[in-house]
Protein backbone atom coordinates (compact mmCIF):
# COMPACT_ATOMS: atom_id res chain seq x y z
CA UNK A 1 108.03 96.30 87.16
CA UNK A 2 106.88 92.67 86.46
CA UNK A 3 102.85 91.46 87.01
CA UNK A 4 103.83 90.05 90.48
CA UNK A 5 105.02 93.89 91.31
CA UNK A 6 102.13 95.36 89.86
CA UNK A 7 99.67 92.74 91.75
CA UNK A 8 101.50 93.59 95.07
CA UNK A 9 101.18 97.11 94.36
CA UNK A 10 97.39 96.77 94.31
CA UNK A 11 97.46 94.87 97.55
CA UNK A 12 99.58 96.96 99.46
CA UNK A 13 97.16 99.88 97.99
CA UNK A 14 94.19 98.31 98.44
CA UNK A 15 95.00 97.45 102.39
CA UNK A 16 96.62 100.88 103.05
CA UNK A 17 93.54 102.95 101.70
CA UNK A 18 95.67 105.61 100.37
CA UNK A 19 94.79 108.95 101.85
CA UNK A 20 96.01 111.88 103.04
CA UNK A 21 98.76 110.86 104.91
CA UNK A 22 100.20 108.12 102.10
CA UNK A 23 100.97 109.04 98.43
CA UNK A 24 102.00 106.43 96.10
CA UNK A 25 105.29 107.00 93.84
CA UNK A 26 107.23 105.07 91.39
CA UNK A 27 111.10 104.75 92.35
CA UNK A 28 113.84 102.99 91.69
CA UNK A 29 111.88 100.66 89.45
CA UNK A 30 109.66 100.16 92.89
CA UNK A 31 106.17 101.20 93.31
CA UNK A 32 106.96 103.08 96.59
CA UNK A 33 104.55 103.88 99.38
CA UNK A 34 105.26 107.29 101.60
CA UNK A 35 104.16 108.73 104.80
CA UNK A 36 105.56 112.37 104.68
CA UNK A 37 108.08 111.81 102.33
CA UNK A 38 109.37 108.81 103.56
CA UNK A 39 108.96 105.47 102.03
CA UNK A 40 106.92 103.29 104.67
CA UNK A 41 107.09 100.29 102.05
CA UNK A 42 107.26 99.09 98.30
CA UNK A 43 106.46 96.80 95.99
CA UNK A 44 108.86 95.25 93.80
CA UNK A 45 109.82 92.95 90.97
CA UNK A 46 108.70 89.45 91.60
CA UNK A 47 106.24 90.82 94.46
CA UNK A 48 108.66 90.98 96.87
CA UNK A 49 107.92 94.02 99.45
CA UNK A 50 110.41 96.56 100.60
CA UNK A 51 109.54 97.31 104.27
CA UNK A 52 111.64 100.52 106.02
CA UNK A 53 111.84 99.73 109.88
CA UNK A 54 114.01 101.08 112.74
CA UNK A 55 117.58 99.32 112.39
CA UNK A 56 116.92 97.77 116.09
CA UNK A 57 113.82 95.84 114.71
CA UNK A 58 115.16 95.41 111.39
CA UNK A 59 118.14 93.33 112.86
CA UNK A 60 114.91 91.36 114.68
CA UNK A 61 112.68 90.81 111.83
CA UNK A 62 115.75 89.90 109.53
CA UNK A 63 115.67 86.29 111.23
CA UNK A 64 112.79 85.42 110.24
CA UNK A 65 112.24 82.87 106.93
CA UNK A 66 111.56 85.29 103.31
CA UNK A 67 113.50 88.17 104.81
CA UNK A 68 116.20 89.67 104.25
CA UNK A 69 118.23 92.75 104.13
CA UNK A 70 117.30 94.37 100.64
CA UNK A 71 120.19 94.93 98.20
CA UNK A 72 119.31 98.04 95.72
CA UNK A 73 121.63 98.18 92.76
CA UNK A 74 124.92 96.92 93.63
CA UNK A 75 124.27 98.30 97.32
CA UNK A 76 123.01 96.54 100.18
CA UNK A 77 120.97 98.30 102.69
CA UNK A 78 121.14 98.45 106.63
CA UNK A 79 118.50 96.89 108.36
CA UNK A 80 116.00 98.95 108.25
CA UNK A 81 115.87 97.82 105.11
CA UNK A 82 114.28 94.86 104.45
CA UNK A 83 113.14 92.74 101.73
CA UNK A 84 110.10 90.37 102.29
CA UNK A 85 109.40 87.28 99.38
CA UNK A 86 106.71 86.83 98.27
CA UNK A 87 105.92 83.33 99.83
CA UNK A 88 105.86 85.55 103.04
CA UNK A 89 103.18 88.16 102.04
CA UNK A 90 100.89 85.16 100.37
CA UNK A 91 97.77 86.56 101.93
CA UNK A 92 96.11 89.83 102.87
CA UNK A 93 96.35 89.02 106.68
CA UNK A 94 100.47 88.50 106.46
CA UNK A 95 101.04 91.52 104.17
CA UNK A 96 98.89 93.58 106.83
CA UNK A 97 101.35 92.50 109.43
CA UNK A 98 104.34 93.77 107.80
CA UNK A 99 102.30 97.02 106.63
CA UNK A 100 101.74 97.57 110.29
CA UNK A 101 105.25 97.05 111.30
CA UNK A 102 106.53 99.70 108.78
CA UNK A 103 103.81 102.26 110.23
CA UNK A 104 104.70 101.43 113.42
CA UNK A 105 108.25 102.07 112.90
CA UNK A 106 107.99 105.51 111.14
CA UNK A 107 107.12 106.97 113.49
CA UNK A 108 110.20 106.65 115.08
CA UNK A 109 112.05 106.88 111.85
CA UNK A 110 111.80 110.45 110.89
């Protein structure tokens, strides 16, 4: 993971306030975030943040400029997938939004 990764890591950590119901792991070369098991987001190379939301929102939330549906590997995801630039997630107050969005959306996930 690059120094933009590792600074969105501390964001996304910092605004989550890891307890007991989110563990932090490293995965595919992502610093992942998980609610039971599940990854609810992660931060990755070039601080771009992987957000996991219900396909029917992800297909939503894909319009919008900086997203798009994350490609892992040589695969790309579905849309509950999504990836979110950096540009996007400049500021505490837009990264909270798509931290919500993810919570939100586990629920009904899993």
């Amino acid at each position: 993971m690059d120094a933009a990764g590792e600074e969105l890591a501390d964001r996304v950590r910092a605004l989550l306030t890891l307890g007991g119901d989110v563990e932090e792991k490293r995965m595919f070369g992502t610093r992942a975030f998980l609610i039971d098991g599940h990854i609810l987001v992660g931060a990755r190379k070039g601080g771009v943040l992987l957000v996991r939301v219900q396909e029917e929102n992800g297909a939503a939330l894909v319009t919008r400029p900086g997203v798009a549906t994350a490609v892992m590997g040589p695969r790309t995801m579905g849309t509950g997938w999504l990836d979110v630039s950096s540009t996007v997630i400049a500021d505490d107050e837009a990264l909270a939004f798509w931290l919500d969005v993810a919570r939100e959306d586990a629920a009904g996930i899993h």
